[in-house]
Protein backbone atom coordinates (compact mmCIF):
# COMPACT_ATOMS: atom_id res chain seq x y z
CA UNK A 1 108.58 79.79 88.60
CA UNK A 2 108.54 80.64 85.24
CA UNK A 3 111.52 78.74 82.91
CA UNK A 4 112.45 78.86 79.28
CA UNK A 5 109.81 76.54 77.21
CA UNK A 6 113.05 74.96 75.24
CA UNK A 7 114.96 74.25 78.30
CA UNK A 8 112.58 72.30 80.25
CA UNK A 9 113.22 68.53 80.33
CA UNK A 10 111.65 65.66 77.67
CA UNK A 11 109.98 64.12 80.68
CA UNK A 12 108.23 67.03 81.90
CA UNK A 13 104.75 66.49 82.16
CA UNK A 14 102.53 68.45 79.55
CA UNK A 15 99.14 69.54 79.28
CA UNK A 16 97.90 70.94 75.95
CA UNK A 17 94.06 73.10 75.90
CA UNK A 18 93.06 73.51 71.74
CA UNK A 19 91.03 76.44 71.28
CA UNK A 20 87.29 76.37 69.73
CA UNK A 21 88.86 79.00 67.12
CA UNK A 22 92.15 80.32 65.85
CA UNK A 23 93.65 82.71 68.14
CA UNK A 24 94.66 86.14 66.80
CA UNK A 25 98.08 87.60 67.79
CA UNK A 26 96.49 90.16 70.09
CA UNK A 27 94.83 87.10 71.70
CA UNK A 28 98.03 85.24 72.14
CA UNK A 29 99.91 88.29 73.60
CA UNK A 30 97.01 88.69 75.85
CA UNK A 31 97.04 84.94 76.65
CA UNK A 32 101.03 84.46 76.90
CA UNK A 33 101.01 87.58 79.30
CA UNK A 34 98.16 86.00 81.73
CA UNK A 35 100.39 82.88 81.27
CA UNK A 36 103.52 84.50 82.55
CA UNK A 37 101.75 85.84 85.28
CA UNK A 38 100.01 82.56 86.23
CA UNK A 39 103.51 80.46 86.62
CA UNK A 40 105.28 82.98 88.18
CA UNK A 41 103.41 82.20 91.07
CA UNK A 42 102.25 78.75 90.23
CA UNK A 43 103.02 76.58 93.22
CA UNK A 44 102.36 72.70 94.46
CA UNK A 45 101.53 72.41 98.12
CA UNK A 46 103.81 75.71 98.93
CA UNK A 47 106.71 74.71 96.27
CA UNK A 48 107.06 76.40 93.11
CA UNK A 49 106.52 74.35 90.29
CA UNK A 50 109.48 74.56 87.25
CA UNK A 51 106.87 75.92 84.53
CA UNK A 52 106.50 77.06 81.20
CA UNK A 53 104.28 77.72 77.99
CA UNK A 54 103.51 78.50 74.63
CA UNK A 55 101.03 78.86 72.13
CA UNK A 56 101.26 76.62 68.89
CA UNK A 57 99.78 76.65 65.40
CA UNK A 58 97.69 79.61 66.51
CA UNK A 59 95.19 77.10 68.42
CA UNK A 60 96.79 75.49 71.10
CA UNK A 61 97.98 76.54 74.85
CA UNK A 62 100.94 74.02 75.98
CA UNK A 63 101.92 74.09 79.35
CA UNK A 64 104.57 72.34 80.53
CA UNK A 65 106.39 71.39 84.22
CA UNK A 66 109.44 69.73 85.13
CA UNK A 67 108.52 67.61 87.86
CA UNK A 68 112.15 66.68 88.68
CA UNK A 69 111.98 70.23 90.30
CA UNK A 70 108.56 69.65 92.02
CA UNK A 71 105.34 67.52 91.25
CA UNK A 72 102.30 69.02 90.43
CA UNK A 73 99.84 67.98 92.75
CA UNK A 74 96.17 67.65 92.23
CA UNK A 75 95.73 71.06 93.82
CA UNK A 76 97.63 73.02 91.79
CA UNK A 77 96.64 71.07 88.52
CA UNK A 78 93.19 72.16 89.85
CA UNK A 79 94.38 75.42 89.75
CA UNK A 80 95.62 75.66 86.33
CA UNK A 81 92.46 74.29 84.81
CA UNK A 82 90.66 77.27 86.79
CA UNK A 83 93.22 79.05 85.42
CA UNK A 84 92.60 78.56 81.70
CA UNK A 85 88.89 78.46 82.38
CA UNK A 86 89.75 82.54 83.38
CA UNK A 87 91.49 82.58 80.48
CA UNK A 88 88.90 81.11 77.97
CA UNK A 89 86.01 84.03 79.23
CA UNK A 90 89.01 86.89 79.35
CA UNK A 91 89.03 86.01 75.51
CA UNK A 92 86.10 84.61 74.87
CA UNK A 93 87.71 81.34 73.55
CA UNK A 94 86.66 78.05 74.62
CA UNK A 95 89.52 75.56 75.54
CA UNK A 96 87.44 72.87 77.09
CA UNK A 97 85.38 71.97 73.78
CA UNK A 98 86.46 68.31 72.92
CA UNK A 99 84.34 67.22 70.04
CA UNK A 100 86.35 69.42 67.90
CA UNK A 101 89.44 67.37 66.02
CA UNK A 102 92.21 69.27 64.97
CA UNK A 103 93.76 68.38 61.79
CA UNK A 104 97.08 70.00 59.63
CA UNK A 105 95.34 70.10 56.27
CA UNK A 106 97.88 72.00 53.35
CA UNK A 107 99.67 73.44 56.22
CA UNK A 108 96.56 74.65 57.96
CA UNK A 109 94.65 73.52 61.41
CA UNK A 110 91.24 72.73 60.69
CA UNK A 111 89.05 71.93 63.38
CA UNK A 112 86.46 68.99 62.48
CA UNK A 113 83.56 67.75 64.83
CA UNK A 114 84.18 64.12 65.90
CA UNK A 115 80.16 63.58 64.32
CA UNK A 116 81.80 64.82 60.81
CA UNK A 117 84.85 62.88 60.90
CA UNK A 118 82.67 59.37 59.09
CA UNK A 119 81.39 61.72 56.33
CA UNK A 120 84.68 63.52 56.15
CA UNK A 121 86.89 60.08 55.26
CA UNK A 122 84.37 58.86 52.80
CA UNK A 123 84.32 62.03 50.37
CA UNK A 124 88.41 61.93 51.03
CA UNK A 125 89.32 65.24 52.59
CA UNK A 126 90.60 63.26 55.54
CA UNK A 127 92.63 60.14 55.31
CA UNK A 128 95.12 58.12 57.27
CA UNK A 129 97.96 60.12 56.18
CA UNK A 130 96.59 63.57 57.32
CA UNK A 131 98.01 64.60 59.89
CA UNK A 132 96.04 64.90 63.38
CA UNK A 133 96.64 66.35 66.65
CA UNK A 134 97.24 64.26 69.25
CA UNK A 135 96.44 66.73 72.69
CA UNK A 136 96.26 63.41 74.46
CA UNK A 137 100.47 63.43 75.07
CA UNK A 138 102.06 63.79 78.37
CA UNK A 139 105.13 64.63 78.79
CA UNK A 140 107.52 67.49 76.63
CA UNK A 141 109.21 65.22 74.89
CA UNK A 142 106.49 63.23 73.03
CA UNK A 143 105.78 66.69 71.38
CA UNK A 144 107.92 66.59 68.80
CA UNK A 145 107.02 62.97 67.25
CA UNK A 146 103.97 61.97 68.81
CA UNK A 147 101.71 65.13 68.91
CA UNK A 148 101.33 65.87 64.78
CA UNK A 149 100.67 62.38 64.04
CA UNK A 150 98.81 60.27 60.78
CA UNK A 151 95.46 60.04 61.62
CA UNK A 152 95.44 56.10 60.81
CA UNK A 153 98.39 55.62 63.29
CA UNK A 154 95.42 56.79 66.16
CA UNK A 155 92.28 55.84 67.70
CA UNK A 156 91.19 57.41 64.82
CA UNK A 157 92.36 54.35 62.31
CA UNK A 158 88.85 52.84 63.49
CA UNK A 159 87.41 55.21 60.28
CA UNK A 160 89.62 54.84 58.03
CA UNK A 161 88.51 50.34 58.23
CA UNK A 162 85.48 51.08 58.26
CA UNK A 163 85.63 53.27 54.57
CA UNK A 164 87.81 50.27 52.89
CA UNK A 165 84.64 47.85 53.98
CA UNK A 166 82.24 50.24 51.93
């Protein structure tokens, strides 16, 4: 059952797929439409699930369920992955590629691979203020203050000790 994006609740659960490339608007039409189509009939077990989505920053599919309406079950999070998977050839995007870091660098996303991120501290372009995306976050309501997030307050801090040792 499809819902309004703004009105779910903070605690709904969230899953968030970064694409290998930015995403033009015909793209995101294309993938918002497949979207819409996808949770209208998105069910757990039978029960609809209370769903939503939206595309942010040009790079990244959010979707979102309140699970005071109905939990997702393991099924029909199965079927969402297969889902975006559809997607991801329909476009020829890939939303599974995880070595790619996503950064907001002067107001941009850049995607660096997690073997450039060393050499990308030392010569400066990344520090712990920049800001990096945190696609890890589970629930609607950590969105807003613990998705864009200063690098050095992640996992990521690890490179930022290791350039004040050099």
């Amino acid at each position: 059952m499809l819902a309004d994006f703004d009105k779910l609740s903070k605690n709904s659960r969230l899953w968030i797929y970064q694409a290998d490339r930015k995403l033009t608007a015909l793209e995101q039409k294309k993938c918002l439409d497949q979207l819409e189509a996808f949770l209208n009939q998105w069910a757990a077990h039978g029960n609809d699930l209370m769903a939503s989505g939206i595309i942010k920053h040009d790079y990244f599919l959010i979707i979102s369920t309140d699970e005071s309406f109905n939990m997702a079950s393991g099924c029909s999070i199965d079927t969402q992955v297969r889902f975006v998977q559809q997607l991801s050839s329909n476009l020829g995007v890939d939303f599974f590629q995880r070595t790619n870091i996503a950064f907001l660098i002067n107001n941009d996303v850049e995607l660096v691979p997690l073997s450039q991120i060393k050499s990308e501290v030392e010569n400066g372009r990344i520090s712990a203020h920049t800001l990096f995306f945190d696609n890890t976050i589970q629930t609607k309501g950590q969105l807003k203050n613990n998705w864009c997030v200063e690098a050095g307050k992640t996992w990521l801090n690890r490179y930022f000790k290791q350039s004040a040792n050099v």
